[in-house]
Protein backbone atom coordinates (compact mmCIF):
# COMPACT_ATOMS: atom_id res chain seq x y z
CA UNK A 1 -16.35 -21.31 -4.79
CA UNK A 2 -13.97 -22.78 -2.46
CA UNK A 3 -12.68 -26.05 -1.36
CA UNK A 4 -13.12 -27.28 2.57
CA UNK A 5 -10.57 -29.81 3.75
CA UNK A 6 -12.43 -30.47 6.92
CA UNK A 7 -16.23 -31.56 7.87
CA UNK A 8 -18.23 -28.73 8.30
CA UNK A 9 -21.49 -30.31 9.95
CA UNK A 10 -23.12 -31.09 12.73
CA UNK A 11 -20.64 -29.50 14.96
CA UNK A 12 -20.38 -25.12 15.44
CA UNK A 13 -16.73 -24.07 15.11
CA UNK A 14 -16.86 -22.04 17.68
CA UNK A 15 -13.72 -19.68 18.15
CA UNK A 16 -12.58 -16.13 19.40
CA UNK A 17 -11.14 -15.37 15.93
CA UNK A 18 -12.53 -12.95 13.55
CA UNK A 19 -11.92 -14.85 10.14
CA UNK A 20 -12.65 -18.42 11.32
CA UNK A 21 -16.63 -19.35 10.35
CA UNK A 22 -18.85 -20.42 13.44
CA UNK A 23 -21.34 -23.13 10.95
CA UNK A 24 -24.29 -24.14 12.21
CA UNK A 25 -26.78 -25.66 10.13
CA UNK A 26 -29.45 -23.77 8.91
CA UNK A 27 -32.06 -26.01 10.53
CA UNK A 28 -30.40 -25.30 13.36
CA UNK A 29 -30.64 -21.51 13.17
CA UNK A 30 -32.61 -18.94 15.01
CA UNK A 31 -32.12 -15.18 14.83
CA UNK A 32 -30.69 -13.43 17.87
CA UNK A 33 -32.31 -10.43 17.12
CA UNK A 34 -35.48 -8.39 14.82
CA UNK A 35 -32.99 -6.61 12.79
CA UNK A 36 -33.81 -9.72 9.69
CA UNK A 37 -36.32 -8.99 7.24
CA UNK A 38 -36.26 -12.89 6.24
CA UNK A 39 -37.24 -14.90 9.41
CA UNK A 40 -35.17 -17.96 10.77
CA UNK A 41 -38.08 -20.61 9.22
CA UNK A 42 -38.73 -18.77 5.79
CA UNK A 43 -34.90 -19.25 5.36
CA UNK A 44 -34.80 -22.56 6.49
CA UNK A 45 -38.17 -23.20 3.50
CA UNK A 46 -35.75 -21.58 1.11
CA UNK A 47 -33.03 -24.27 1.87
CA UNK A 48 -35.16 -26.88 1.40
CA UNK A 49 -37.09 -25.77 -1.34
CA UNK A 50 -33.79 -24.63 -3.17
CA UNK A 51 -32.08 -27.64 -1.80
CA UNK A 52 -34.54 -29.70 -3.77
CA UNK A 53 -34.61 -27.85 -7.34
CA UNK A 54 -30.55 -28.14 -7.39
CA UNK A 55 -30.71 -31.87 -6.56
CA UNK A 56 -32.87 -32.33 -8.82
CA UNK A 57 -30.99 -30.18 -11.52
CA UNK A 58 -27.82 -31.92 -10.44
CA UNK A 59 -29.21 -35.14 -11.32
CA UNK A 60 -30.11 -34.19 -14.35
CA UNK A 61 -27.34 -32.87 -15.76
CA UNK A 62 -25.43 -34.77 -14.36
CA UNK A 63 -21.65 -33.37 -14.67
CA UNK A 64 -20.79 -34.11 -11.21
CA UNK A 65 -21.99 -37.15 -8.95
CA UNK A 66 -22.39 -35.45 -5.72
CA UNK A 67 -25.69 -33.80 -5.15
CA UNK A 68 -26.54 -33.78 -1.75
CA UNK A 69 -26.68 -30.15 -0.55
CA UNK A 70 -25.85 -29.18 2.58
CA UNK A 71 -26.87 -25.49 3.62
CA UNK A 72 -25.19 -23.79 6.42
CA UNK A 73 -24.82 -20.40 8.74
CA UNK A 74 -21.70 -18.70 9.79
CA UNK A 75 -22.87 -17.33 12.95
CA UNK A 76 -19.80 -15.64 12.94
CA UNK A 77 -20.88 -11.22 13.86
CA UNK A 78 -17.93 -10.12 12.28
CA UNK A 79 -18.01 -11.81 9.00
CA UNK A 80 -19.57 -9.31 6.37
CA UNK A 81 -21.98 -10.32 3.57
CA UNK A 82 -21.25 -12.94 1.69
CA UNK A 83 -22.49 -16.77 0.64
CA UNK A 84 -20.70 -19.22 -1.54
CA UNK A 85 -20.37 -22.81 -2.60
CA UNK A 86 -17.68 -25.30 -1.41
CA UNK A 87 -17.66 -29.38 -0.76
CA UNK A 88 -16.55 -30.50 2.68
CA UNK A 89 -14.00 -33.77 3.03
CA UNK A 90 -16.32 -36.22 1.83
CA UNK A 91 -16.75 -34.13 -1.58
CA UNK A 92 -20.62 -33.50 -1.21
CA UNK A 93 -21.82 -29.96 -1.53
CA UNK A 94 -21.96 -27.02 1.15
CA UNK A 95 -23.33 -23.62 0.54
CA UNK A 96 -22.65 -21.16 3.66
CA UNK A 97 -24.43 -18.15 4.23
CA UNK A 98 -23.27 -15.97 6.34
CA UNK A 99 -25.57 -14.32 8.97
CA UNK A 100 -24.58 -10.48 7.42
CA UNK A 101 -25.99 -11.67 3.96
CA UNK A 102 -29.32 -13.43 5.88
CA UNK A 103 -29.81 -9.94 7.84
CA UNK A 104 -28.95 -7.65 4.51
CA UNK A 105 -31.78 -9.29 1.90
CA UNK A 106 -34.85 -8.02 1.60
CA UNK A 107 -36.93 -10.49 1.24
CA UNK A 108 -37.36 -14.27 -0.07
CA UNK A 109 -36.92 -13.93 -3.61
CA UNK A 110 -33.70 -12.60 -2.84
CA UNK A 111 -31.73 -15.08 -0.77
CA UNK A 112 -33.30 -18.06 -3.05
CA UNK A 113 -31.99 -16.14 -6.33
CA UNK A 114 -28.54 -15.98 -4.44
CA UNK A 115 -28.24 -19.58 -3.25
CA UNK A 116 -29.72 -20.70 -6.45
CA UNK A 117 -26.65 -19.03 -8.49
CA UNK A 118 -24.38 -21.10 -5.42
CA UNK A 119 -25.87 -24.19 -5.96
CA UNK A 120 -25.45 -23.84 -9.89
CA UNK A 121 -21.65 -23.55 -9.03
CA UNK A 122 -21.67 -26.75 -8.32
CA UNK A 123 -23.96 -28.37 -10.20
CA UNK A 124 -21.99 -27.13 -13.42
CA UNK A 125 -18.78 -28.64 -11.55
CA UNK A 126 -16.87 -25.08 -11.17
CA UNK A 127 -14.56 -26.33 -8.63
CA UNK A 128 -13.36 -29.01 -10.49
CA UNK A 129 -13.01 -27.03 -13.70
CA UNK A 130 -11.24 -23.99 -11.57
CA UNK A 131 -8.71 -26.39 -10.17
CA UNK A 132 -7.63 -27.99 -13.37
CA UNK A 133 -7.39 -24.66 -14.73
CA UNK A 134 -5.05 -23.67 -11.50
CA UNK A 135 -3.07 -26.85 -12.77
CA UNK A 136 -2.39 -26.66 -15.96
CA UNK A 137 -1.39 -23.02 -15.69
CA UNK A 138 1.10 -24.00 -12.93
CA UNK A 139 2.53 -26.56 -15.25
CA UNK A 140 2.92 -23.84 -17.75
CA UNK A 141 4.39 -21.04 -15.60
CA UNK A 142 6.74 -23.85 -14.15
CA UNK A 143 8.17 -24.78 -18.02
CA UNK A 144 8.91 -21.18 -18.42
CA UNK A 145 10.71 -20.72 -14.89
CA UNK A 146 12.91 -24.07 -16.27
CA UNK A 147 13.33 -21.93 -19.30
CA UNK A 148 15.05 -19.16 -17.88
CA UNK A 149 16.80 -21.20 -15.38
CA UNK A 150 14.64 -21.50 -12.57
CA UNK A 151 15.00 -24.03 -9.52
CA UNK A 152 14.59 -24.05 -5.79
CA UNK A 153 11.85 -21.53 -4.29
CA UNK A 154 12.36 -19.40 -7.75
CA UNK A 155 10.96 -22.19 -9.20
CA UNK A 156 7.91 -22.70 -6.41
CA UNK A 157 7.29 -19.21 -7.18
CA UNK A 158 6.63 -19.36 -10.67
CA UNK A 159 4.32 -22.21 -10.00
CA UNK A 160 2.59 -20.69 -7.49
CA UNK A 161 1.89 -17.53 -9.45
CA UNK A 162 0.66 -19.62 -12.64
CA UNK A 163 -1.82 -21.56 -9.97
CA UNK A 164 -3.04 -17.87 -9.16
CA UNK A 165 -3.66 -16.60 -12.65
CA UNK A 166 -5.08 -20.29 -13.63
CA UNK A 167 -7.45 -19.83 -10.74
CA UNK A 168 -9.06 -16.61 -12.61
CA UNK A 169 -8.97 -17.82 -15.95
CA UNK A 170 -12.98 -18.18 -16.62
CA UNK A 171 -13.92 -17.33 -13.30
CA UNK A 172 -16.42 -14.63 -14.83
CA UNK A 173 -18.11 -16.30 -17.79
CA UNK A 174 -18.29 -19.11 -14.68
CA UNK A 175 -20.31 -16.35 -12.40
CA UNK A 176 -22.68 -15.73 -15.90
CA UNK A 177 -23.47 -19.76 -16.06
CA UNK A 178 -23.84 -19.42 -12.34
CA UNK A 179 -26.80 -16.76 -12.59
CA UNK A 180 -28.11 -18.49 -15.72
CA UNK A 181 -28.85 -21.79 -14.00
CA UNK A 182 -29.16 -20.14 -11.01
CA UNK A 183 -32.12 -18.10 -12.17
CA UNK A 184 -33.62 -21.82 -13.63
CA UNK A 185 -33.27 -23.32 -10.22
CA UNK A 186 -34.84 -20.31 -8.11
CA UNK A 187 -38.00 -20.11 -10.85
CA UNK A 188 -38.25 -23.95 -10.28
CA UNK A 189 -37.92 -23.67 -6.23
CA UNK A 190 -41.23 -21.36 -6.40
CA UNK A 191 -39.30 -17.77 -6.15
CA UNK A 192 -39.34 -15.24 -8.43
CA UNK A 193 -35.64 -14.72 -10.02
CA UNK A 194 -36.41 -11.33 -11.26
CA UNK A 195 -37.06 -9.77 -7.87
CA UNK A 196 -34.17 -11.78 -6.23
CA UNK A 197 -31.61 -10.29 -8.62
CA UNK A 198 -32.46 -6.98 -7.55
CA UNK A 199 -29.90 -7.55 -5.23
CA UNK A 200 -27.51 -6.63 -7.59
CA UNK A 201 -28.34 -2.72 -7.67
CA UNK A 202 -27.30 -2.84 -4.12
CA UNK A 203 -23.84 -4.02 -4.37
CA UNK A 204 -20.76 -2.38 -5.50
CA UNK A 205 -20.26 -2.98 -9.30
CA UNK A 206 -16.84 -4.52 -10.02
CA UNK A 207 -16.90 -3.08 -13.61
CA UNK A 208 -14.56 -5.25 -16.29
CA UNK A 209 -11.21 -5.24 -14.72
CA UNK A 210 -8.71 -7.45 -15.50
CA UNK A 211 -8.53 -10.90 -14.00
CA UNK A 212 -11.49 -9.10 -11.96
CA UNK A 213 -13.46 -12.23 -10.34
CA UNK A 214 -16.77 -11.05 -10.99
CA UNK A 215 -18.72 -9.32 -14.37
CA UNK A 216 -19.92 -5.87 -14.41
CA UNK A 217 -23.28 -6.11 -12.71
CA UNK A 218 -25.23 -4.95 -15.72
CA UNK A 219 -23.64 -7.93 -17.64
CA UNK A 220 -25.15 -10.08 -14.91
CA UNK A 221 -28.32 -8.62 -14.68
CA UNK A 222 -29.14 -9.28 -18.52
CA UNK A 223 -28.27 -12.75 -18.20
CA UNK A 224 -30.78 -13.00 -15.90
CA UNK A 225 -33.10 -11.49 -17.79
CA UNK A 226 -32.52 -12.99 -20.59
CA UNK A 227 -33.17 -16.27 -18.57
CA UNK A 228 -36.23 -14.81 -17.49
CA UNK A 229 -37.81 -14.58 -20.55
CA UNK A 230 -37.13 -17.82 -22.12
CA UNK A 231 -39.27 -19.45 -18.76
CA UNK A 232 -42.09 -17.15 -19.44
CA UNK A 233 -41.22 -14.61 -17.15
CA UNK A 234 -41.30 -10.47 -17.07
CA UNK A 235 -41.17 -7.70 -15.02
């Protein structure tokens, strides 16, 4: 989950820098190469099938009022696998996958199961909740810098850190409602959520650290399971 403070589409960013994204949007897309087990137009079906079940989902729930999804590529070679969920400057909802995390799925299932569990970021209104949470634990790291005599950039500091730890507080049992709805959304976009979580067993497992930012994989797995079931579903 992050927060863009600039429009993201139509234009490409197009740079010589190795961190800045190169967006395109997906309908916009075509693969450069064979080395994609997903084609350019089944991804693009996924968008708009996916699209469609978390507008719908957003609507319905209705916790936040923008639902227009916007799905988009960082065409960007260097940047390794990864997708997530942001809003761009008119607070409407972008998910960005980057072309690494296209080219590493395996197939369909996957990729909708992972921008299901994006869209169901924001449809649950993580952003919003995150950045209150930031707040308030700024406020309260700031009161205890003024306790101990804090001011100036001593002061900033303590604030800063408290934004820091306020931005983790949650953040996992917010990846578990991710998969949750996320595994509802894929099952109603026509994919099969079981098959696309797979994608777990080939990712590192972040285990149960402390202020870690994501659940063991195992945890996350069961969820989706769990989820599984209660649509009818089984391996």
């Amino acid at each position: 989950m992050r927060r863009l403070t600039f429009l993201l589409f139509p234009l490409v960013l197009a740079t010589c820098s190795t961190d800045t994204p190169r967006i395109q949007p997906v309908t916009e897309w075509s693969q450069e190469s064979a080395n994609f087990q997903v084609e350019a137009r089944t991804f693009q079906e996924i968008s708009r099938k996916v699209g469609k079940e978390a507008r719908a989902e957003c609507l319905r729930q209705a916790k936040v009022s923008n639902c227009d999804f916007t799905i988009l590529v960082d065409l960007n070679p260097r940047a390794p696998a990864n997708a997530f969920q942001t809003v761009d400057d008119r607070d409407q909802p972008v998910i960005i996958f980057t072309r690494a995390m296209i080219q590493s799925a395996q197939n369909a299932d996957e990729l909708a199961f992972v921008m299901g569990h994006e869209a169901a970021h924001h449809v649950l209104g993580h952003i919003d909740r995150q950045t209150q949470n930031a707040k308030e634990s700024a406020v309260i790291f700031g009161d205890l810098g003024k306790l101990y005599g804090e001011d100036g950039k001593d002061l900033e500091r303590s604030q800063k850190l408290g934004a820091e730890v306020g931005t983790q507080i949650n953040v996992k049992e917010f990846e578990l409602e991710a998969d949750q709805l996320g595994t509802i959304i894929t099952h109603n976009a026509g994919y099969n959520p079981l098959v696309g979580a797979k994608y777990f067993a080939r990712i590192p497992d972040p285990g149960d650290r402390f202020l870690g930012t994501h659940p063991p994989n195992a945890q996350r797995v069961q969820i989706v399971l769990d989820t599984a079931r209660q649509l009818g579903l089984s391996e």
